[in-house]
Each structure stands twice: as C-alpha cells, then as structure tokens.
Protein backbone atom coordinates (compact mmCIF):
# COMPACT_ATOMS: atom_id res chain seq x y z
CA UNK A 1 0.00 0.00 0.00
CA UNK A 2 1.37 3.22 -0.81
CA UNK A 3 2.05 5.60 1.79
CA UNK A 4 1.91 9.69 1.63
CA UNK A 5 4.86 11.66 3.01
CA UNK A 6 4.55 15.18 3.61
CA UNK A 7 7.62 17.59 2.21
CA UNK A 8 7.61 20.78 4.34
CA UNK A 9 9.35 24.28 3.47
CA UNK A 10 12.77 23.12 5.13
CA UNK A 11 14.90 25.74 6.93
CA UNK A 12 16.99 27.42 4.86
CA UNK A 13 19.55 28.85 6.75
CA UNK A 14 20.23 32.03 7.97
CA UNK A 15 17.41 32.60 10.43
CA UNK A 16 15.46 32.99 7.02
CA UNK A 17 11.62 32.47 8.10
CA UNK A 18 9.88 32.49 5.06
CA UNK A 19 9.93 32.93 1.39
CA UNK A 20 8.15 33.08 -2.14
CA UNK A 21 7.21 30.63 -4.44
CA UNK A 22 8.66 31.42 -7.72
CA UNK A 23 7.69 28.73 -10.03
CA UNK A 24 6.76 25.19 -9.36
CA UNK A 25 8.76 22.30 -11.04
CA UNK A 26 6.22 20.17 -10.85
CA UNK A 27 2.72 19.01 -11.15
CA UNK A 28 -0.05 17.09 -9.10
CA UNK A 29 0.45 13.73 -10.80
CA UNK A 30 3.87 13.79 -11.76
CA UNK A 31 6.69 11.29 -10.91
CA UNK A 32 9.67 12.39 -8.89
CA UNK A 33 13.02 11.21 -7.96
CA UNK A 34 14.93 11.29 -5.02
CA UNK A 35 16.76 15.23 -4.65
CA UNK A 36 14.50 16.28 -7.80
CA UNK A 37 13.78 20.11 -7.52
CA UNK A 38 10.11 20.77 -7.22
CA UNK A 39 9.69 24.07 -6.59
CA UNK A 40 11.99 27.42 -7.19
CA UNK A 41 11.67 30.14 -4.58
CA UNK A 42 13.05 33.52 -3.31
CA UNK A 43 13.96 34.31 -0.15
CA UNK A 44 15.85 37.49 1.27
CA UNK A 45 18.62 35.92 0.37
CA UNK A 46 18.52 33.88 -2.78
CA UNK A 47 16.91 31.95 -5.49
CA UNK A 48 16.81 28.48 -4.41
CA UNK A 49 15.66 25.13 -6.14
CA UNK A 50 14.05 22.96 -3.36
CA UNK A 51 14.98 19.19 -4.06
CA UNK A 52 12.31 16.72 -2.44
CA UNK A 53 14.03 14.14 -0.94
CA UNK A 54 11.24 11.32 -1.61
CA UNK A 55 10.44 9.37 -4.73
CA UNK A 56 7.36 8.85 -5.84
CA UNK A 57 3.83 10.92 -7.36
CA UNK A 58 3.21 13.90 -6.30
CA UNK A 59 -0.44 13.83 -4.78
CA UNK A 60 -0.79 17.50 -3.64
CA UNK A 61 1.15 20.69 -3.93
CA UNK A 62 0.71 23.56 -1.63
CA UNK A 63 0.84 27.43 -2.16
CA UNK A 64 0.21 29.49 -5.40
CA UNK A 65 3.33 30.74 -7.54
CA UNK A 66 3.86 34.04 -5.61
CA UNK A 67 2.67 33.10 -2.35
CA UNK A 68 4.87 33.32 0.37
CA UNK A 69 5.56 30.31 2.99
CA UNK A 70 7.19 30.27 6.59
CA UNK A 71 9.14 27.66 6.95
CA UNK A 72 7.71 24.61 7.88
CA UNK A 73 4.29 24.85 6.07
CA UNK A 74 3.87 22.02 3.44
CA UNK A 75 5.19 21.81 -0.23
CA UNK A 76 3.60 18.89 -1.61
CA UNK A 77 2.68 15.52 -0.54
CA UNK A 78 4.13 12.45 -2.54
CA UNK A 79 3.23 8.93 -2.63
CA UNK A 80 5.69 6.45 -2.12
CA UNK A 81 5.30 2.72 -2.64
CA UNK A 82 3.65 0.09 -4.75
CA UNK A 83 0.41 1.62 -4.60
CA UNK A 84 2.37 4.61 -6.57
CA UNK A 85 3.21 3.07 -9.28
CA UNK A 86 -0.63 3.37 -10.90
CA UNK A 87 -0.55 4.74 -14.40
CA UNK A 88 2.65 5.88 -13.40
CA UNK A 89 6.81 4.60 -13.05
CA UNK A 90 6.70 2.87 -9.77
CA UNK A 91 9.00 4.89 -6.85
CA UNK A 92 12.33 3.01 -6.05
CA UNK A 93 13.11 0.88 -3.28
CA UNK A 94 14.19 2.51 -0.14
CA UNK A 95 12.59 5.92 -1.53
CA UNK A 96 10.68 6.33 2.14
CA UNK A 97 13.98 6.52 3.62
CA UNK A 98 15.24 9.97 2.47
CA UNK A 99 17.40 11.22 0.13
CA UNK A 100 20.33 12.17 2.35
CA UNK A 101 20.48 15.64 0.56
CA UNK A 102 21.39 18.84 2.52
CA UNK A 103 20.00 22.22 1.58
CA UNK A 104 21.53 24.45 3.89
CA UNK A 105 20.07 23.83 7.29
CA UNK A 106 18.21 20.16 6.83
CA UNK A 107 19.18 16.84 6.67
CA UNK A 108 17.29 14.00 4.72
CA UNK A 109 19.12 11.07 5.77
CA UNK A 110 16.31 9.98 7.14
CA UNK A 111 12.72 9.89 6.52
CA UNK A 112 10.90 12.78 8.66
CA UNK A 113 8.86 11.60 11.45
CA UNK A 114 6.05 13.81 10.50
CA UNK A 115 4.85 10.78 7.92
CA UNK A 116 1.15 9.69 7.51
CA UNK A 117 -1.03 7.40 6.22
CA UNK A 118 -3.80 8.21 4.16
CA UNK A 119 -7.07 7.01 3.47
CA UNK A 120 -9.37 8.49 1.23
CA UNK A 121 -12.46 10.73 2.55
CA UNK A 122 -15.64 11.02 0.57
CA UNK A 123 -15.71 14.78 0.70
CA UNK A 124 -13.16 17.76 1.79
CA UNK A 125 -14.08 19.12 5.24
CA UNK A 126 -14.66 22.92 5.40
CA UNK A 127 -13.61 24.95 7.91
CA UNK A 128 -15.65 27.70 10.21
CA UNK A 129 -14.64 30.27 7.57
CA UNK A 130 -15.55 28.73 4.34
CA UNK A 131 -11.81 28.02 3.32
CA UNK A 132 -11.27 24.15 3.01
CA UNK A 133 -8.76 22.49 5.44
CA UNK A 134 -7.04 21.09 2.23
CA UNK A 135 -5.41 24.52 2.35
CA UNK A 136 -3.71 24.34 5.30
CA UNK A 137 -0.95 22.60 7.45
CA UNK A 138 -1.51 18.68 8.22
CA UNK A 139 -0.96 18.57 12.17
CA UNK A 140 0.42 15.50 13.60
CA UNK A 141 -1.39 12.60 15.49
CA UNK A 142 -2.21 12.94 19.20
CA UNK A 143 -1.00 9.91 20.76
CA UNK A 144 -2.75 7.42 18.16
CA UNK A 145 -5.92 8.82 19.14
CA UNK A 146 -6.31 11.24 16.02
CA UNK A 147 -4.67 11.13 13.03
CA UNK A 148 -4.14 12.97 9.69
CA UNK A 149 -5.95 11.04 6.69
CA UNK A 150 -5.65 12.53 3.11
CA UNK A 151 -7.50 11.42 -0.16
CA UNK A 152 -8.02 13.16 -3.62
CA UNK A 153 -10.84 15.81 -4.08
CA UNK A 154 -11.93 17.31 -7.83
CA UNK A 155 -9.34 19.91 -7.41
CA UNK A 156 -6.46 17.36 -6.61
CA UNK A 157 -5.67 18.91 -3.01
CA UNK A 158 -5.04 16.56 -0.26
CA UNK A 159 -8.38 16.31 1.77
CA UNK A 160 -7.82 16.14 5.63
CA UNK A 161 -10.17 14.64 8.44
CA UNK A 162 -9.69 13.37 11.70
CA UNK A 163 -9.94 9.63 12.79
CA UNK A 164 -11.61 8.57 16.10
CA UNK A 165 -10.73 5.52 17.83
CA UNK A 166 -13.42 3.87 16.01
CA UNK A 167 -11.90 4.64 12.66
CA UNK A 168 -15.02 6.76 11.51
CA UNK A 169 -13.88 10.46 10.37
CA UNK A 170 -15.48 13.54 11.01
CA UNK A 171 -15.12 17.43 10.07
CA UNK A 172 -16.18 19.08 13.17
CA UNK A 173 -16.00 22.54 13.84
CA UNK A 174 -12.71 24.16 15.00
CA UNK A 175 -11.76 23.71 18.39
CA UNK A 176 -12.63 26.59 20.67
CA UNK A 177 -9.35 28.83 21.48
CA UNK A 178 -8.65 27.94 25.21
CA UNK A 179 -7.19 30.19 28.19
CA UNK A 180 -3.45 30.44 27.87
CA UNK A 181 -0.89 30.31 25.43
CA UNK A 182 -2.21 31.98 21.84
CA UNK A 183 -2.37 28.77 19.43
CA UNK A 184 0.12 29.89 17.11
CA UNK A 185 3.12 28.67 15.68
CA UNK A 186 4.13 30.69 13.20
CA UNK A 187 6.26 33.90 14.07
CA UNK A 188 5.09 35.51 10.56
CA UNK A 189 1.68 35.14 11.78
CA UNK A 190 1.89 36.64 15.08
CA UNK A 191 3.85 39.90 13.08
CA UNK A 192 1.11 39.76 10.68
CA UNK A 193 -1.48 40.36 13.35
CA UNK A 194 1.12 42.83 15.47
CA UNK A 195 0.95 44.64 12.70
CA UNK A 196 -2.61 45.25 11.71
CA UNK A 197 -3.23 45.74 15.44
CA UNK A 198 -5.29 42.46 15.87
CA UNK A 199 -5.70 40.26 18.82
CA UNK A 200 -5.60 36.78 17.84
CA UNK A 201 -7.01 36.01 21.17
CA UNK A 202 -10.55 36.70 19.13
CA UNK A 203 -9.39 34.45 16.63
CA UNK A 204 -10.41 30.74 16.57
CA UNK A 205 -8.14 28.92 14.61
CA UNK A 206 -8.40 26.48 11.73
CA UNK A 207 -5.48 24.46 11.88
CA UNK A 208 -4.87 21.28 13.97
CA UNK A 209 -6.07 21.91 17.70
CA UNK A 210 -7.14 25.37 16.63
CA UNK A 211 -4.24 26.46 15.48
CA UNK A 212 -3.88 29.91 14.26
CA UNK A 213 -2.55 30.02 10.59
CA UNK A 214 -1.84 32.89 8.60
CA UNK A 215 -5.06 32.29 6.50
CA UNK A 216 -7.37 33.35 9.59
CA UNK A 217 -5.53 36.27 10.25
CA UNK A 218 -5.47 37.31 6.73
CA UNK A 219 -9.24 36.06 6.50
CA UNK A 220 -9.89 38.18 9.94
CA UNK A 221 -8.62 41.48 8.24
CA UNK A 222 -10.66 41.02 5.07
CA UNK A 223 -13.76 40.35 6.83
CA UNK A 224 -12.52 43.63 8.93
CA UNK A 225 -11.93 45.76 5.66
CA UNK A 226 -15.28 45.07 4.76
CA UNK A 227 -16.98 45.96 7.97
CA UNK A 228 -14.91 49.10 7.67
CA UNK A 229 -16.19 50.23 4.11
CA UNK A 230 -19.89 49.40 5.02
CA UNK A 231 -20.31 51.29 8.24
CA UNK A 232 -21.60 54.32 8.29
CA UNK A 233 -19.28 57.47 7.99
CA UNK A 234 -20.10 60.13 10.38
CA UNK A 235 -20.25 63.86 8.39
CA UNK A 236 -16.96 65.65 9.60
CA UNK A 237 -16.42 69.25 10.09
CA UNK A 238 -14.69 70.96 7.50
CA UNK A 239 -12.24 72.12 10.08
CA UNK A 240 -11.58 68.36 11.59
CA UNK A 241 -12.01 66.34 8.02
CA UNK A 242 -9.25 64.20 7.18
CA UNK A 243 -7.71 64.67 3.44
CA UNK A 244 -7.80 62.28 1.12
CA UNK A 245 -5.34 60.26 0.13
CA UNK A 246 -3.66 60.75 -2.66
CA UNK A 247 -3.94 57.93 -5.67
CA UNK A 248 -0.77 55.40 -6.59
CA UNK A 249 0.62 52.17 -6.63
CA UNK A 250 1.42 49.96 -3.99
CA UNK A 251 4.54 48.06 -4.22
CA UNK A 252 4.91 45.18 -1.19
CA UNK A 253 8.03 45.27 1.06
CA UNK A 254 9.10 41.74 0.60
CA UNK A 255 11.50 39.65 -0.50
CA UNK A 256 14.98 41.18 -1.13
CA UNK A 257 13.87 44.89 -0.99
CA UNK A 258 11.86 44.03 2.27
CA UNK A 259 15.28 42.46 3.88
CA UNK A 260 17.16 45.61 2.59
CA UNK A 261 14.03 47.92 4.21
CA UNK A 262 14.50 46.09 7.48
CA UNK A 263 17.86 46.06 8.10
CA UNK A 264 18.73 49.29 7.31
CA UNK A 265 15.98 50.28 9.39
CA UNK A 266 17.56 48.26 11.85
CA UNK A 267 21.29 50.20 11.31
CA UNK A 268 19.69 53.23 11.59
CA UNK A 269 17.32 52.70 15.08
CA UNK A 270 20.37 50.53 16.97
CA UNK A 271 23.52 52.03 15.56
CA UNK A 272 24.92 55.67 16.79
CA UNK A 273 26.57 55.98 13.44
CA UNK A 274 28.83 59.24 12.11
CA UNK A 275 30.44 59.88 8.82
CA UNK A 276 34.19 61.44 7.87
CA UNK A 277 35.38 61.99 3.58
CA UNK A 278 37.93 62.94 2.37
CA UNK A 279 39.39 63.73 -1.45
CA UNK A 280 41.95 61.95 -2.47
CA UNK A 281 44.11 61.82 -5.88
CA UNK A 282 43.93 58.79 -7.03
CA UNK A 283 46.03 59.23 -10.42
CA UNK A 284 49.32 56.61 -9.23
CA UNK A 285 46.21 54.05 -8.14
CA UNK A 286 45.14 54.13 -11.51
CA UNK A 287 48.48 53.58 -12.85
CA UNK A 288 49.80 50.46 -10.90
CA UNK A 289 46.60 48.94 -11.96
CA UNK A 290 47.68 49.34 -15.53
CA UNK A 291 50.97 48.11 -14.99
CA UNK A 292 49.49 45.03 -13.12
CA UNK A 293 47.49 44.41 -16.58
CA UNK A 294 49.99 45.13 -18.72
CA UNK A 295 51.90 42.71 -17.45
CA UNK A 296 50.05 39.97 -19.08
CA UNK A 297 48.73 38.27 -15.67
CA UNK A 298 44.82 37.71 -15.50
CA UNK A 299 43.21 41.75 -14.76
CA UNK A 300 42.71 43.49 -11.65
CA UNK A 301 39.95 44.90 -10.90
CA UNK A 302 39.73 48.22 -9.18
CA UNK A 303 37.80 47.14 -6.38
CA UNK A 304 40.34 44.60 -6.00
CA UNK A 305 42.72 46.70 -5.50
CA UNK A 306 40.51 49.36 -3.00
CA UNK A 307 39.74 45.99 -1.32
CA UNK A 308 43.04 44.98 -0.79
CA UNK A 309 43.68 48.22 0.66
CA UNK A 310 40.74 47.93 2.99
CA UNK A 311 42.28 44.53 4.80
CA UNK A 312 45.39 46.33 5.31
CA UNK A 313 43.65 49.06 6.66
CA UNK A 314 41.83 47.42 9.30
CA UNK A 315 44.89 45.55 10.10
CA UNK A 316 46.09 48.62 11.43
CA UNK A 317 42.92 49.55 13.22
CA UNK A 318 41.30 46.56 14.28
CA UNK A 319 37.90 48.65 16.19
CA UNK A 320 36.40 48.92 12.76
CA UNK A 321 36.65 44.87 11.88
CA UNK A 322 34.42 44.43 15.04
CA UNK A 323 30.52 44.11 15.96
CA UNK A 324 29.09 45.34 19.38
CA UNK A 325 27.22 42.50 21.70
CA UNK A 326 24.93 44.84 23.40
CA UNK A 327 23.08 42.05 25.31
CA UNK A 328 26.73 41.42 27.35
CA UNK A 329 28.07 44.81 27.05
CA UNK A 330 30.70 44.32 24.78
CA UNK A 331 32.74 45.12 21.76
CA UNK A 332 33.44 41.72 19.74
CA UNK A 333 36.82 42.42 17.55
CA UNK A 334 36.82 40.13 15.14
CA UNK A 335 39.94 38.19 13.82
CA UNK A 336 39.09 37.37 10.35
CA UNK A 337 37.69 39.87 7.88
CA UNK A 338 34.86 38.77 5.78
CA UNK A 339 34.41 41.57 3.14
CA UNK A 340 30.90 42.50 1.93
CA UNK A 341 30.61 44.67 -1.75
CA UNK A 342 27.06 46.39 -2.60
CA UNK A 343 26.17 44.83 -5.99
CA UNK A 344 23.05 46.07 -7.87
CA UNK A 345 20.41 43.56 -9.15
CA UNK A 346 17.18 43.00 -11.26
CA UNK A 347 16.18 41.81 -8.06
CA UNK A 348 17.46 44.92 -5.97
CA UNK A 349 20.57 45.64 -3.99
CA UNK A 350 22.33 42.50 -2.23
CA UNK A 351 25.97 42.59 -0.50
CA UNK A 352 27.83 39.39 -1.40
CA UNK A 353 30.90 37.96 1.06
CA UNK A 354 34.18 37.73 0.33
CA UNK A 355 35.48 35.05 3.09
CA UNK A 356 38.85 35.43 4.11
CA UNK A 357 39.67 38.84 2.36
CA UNK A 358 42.43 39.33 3.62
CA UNK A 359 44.31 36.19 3.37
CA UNK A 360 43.91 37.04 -0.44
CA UNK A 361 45.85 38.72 -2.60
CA UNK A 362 44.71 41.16 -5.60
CA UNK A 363 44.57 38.56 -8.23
CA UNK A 364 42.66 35.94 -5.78
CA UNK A 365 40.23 39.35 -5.07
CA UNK A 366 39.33 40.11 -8.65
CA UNK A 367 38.30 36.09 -9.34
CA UNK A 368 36.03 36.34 -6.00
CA UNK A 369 34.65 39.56 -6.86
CA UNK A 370 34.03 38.73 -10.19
CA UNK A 371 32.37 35.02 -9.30
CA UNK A 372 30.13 36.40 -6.54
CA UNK A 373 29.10 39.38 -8.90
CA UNK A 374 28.01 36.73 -12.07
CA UNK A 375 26.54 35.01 -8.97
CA UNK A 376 24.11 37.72 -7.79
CA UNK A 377 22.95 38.93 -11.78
CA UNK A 378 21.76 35.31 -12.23
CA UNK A 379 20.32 35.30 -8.90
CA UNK A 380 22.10 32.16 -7.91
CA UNK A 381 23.76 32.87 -4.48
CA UNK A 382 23.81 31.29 -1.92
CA UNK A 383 22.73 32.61 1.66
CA UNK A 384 25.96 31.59 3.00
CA UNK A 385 27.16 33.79 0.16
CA UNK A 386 25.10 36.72 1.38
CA UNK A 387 25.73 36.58 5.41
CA UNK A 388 28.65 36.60 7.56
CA UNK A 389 30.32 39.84 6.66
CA UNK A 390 32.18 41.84 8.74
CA UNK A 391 33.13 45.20 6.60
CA UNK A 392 31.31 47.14 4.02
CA UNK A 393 33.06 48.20 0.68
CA UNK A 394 30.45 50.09 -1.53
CA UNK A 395 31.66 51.55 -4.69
CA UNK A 396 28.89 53.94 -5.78
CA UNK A 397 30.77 55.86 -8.20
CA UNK A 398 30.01 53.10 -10.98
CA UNK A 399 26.75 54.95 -10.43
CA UNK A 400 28.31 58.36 -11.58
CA UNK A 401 28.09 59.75 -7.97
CA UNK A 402 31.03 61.86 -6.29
CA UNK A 403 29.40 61.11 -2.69
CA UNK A 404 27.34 59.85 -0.36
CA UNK A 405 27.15 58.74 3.80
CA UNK A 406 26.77 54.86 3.45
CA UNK A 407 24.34 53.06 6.32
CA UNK A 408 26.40 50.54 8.17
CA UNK A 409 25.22 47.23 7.00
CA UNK A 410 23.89 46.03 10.55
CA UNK A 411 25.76 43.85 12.52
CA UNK A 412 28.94 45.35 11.25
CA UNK A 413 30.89 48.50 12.62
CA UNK A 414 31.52 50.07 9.65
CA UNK A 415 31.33 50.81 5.71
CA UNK A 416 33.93 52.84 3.53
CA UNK A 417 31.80 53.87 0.36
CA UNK A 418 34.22 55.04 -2.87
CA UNK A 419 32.64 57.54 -5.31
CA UNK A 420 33.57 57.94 -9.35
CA UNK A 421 36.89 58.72 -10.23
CA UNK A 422 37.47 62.21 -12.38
CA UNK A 423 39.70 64.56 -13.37
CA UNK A 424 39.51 67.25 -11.69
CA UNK A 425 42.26 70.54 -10.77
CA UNK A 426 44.55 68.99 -7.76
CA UNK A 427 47.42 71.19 -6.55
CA UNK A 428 50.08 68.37 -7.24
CA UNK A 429 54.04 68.97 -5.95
CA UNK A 430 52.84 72.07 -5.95
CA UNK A 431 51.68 73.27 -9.14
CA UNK A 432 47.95 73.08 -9.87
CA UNK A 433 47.61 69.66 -12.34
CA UNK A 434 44.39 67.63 -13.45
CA UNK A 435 44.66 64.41 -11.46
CA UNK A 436 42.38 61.54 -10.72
CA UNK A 437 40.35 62.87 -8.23
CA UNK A 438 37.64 60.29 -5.52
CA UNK A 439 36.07 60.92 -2.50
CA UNK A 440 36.28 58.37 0.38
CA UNK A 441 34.03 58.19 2.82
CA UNK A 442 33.44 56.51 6.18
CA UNK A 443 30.29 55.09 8.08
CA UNK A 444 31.15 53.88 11.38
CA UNK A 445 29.74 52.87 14.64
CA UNK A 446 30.92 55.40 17.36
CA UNK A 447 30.16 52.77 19.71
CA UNK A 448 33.36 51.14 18.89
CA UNK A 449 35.98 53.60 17.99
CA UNK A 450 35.97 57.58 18.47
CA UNK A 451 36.81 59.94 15.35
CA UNK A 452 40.32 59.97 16.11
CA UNK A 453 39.97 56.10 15.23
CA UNK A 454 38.12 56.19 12.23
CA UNK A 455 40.14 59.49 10.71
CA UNK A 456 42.99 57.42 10.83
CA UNK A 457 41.49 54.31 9.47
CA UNK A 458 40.49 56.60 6.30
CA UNK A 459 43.79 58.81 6.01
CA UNK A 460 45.51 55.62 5.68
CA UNK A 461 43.47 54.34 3.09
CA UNK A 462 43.64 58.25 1.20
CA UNK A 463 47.54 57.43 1.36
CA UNK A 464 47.42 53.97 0.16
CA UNK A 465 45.20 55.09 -3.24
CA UNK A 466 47.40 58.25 -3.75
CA UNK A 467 50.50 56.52 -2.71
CA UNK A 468 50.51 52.42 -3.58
CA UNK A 469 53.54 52.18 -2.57
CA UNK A 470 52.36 52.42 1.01
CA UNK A 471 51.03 49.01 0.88
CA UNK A 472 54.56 47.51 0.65
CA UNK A 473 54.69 48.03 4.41
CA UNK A 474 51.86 45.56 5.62
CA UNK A 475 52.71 42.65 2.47
C-alpha cells in the first residue's frame, strides 16, 4: 500500500523564516526522484531550487506561484510505494527513507517523522470560515488517538479529516481557542497580526487543535476591511475632516527589498553611526593597476585593489573589523575579515561575502569579486554567500556619484563607500595639475571607535590610493 509523506518548506539557513514561491517544477500527478527540484523560490537571500528528498507521485502541492511560505508549512505531498506506481513509473526501493540531501540547514538522511497514512475521505471538510482544510498545514497525530488522513478531491488537493478511535472520520468545527498560550506557531503570523493591530485572542483557529494560521488572520482582516467600508461614515467638520489620500501604486516590502528595508531600518534605530570623507588623488592608483594588466597576468579589478587596501587598513585599526554585543556589554573584535561589496540587481541591492579577504591577494580578489558578482545577476547565491560579513566596501561611483554617507550594514561596525573617479584641478608637488580625483568616505559605529579612530582608518586608506607604494609596508 502506498504511503503519503509530507515535504515541508525546510529551513533554509540564515534565520530565514519564510519565502516566495517562484515557479513550481512540478505538477499534481507527476513522478519524482529522489533530490528532484520541485519548486523554485526567493527568499531574502537567494533563489533556491528545493529538491524533495522522496520518490514517488506527487499527490498535492501547496501554495500558489507568488505566495509566500514560513518555513515549515507544506510543499507537496508524494506517494511512495507500490500503490504509486498506478498509471505511473513505480518509486524506487528505499525511496521512504530519504534522500540524504542537505540544503543548507536540513538533513534528509532519514525519513521525517512527520509521515502519515492516508485514506481516502468522501468529501473535503470545510472549515468555520468557508476556506477548506485542504489549504492548510496537516498537524500531527495525538498519541494514536487522532490522526491525519488525506484522499483526492476534484481539485487534486489533499483532503484532511480526523480519525476517532473507532476509525469513523469527522469534520467538526474548529476547536474553541482555550485560556493560555495563543495557538500559534508561526512567528510571521503573530507579526502579521502585530501589525494590523489584531488580537488573535478573538481568533479561533483552523489548523490542527485550533491552530492559528496565517489564513485566519489574513481572513480576519478582510472580513474587517469590509466591515470598515460598510459602516456608516459620520459627516466631519470641515475644520476636523481628514484629506484624502492621494492615488498610486502599492509596491509590497518583501522579498529582497523588504530584507534591505528592514535592516537598514535596523542600522539606523540601533547604531549611533557618524560619517568622515575625504578627497583623495587617485592618479598613481590608476596607474599600478595598468601596470598590473599590462603585465600579461589575468586583470585586476579596481575594487580589488581598494579591497586589498581595505584589509590592510583594518589591520592597522582593528575597532572597525568588530561588531558590538549589546546584550553582554561588549565590543566583539573580530579576527578574520569577511568583506561584503554592494552589488546592484534585477532583483534589488544584495551585498555578497568575500570570506577570508584578507588572506587574499589582488589577483585571488578580482576572481572572488568577479564570481560572486556573475553570482548575484543570475540570482544564484547562496545565503551563505550573502551573510557573515564583517566590513562594508560600496563603490557607488560606478553609479556616476562623487558622494554619499553609506548606512552601516547592521551587525557590522563600519562601511567605507568610494565615489567615481574624475579629473579634476589637484594642486600636485605644488603646481595646480588635473589628477584623478575620488572621495572616500566613512560610516562607522561610534560605539566602537571615536573619530580619532576612524580618521585614521580613512587617512591611511587616502595614502594607500594616492601613494601604492604604502602598501609595501603591511605585504
């Protein structure tokens, strides 16, 4: 007899909670293999294909291409077994077991103990607010006493009932919310409700147990919209009337631009940051990079070079390579210096890692730079690739910008932001020249160093682009 395994959203990684589905792979009826992607998705991190690690049909997917899911809600449901084989390749020995398979933050090497059986059920309970439990989370059985059963309804979602000891099944209403502990899982649900200001004490849940999903809140502040529109208006005063609000679009604050919105939001409500610039002529920079290219070697990049300058920067003044542990009190001075770069996207603004900057030199640089880059145009990094930093280098002058005060990029201490680089007059040994000219400037968390601290940090990276050959002192 074949038996139905449920695949849930797995974590992945990064204290990511939820994301989007993109596009599924894969439809109800389909056979699939063990680690075959079903399903592509965003997150604030990353594109992601999400292999299933069963074999077998898919019976039931879950969630509409550009619906978002917290993890741990249900992908699809796939039967495994003999039973599977009908009209269909039968699944492959062993299939039940797992796929052994890690995406970032899950392990499949063996089956998940959330499995089922399933019987079929003559008709698809509804629940208290019209919405049909095939929609929702499957719970898991209560001590053999009540169970999940699934069958097949004319819209080929996975019917659920519950099982008494007798074996009969029965929809019921929702369980009553009891005294205590608000039935809800979900941390996106409770910030759902925070945020529209509703109780979900008031709520009665439709999940297993009465379980609060994210469908009764959202069903709770339509039913509140439209109780809102149909009451009656009291005439206001011309003096006291409200004015109208003006006509537009609405664009939602998710995925990556709703990561960007919060943690910048985030820099700028926990982080007493300050800014210093300073111009600096960076002419000779320009020129050992052309020598370096000349010489036949694979290219350096600028931002190679800038980065390079950066790790031997904060070599010399450590505060700035750091992150402040408010919780204990203290200022965490970190000994490796993973090196974050501000790349611009189709899908917004994301800050790729460089591990181990600097343990690299400029050649190693330009490669990472330019594989994480490719990387985050196709969309195909990683979180790993996306976390972990612990320094800023944003180079807005490919923008055509001389300036601008960069927002620490929160937990770090600090950012150093390079605009365009011009000619412009620059009194040279001297005599008044066109050189090279950039502005440098620095974001940093006064927490951790004072001015004198961070004015040194960006003098010594002024002298390094004006004068190379101040590097040779920290190779």
């Amino acid at each position: 007899m074949a038996q139905v395994l449920e695949f849930r959203l797995p974590d992945l990684g990064e204290g990511l909670t939820e994301a989007e589905i993109v596009r599924w792979l894969v439809e109800v009826g389909d056979v699939v293999a063990v680690d075959q992607p079903v399903v592509e998705v965003e997150t604030a991190k990353a594109m992601v294909d999400v292999p299933c690690p069963y074999a077998g049909v898919v019976t039931a997917r879950f969630g509409e291409e550009g619906s978002e899911l917290p993890v741990g809600a249900p992908l699809i449901t796939v039967a495994v077994g003999a039973a599977a084989s009908t009209g269909a390749t039968e699944a492959s020995d062993g299939s039940a077991e797992g796929s052994g398979n890690v995406l970032v933050g899950y392990g499949t090497s063996e089956a998940p103990a959330r499995r089922r059986r399933v019987r079929p059920t003559p008709a698809v309970p509804a629940a208290a607010n019209g919405r049909s439990l095939a929609d929702e989370p499957v719970g898991e059985p209560d001590d053999g006493r009540r169970a999940q059963t699934a069958g097949r309804g004319a819209s080929g979602a996975v019917a659920t009932a519950r099982v008494d000891e007798s074996g009969a099944t029965a929809a019921g209403a929702p369980e009553a919310v009891m005294d205590g502990p608000v039935p809800v899982i979900s941390p996106l649900v409770r910030r759902l409700a925070r945020e529209n200001g509703l109780d979900l004490k008031e709520l009665t849940g439709s999940g297993p147990d009465g379980l609060i999903l994210r469908a009764d809140v959202e069903y709770a502040l339509r039913a509140a919209a439209v109780q809102t529109r149909t009451a009656p208006v009291p005439a206001a005063t011309p003096a006291t009337a409200p004015a109208t609000t003006p006509g537009g679009t609405r664009v939602p604050l998710k995925g990556v631009r709703g990561a960007v919105a919060d943690k910048l939001s985030r820099s700028r409500t926990e982080i007493p940051d300050a800014t210093c610039w300073v111009d600096a002529d960076a002419t000779e920079l320009m020129r050992a990079r052309a020598a370096m290219n000349a010489a036949g070697a694979p290219k350096i990049s600028l931002l190679a070079l800038l980065a390079r300058i950066c790790t031997a920067a904060l070599a010399r003044f450590p505060e700035l390579n750091s992150t402040v542990d408010m919780a204990a009190r203290e200022i965490v001075r970190l000994d490796a210096v993973h090196l974050g770069f501000a790349a611009q996207t189709e899908r917004g603004l994301v800050v790729p890692v460089v591990k181990d900057a600097h343990a690299r030199d400029a050649e190693a640089l330009s490669a990472e730079f330019a594989r994480l880059t490719e990387a985050a145009r196709t969309g195909s990094l990683t979180p790993a690739e996306l976390t972990g930093g612990t320094f800023t280098l944003n180079n807005y002058g490919v923008f055509g910008v001389d300036g601008s005060t960069p927002i620490i990029n929160h937990p770090e201490a600090a950012m150093l932001g390079v605009g365009r680089i011009v000619p412009k007059p620059w009194v040279h040994e001297g005599e008044l020249a066109v050189r090279q000219v950039v502005q440098l400037s620095l974001t940093f968390d006064h927490r951790v160093c004072d001015g004198g601290t961070a004015g040194g940090f960006l003098r010594y990276v002024a002298d390094c682009v004006e004068q190379p050959a101040v590097l040779l002192r920290t190779l």
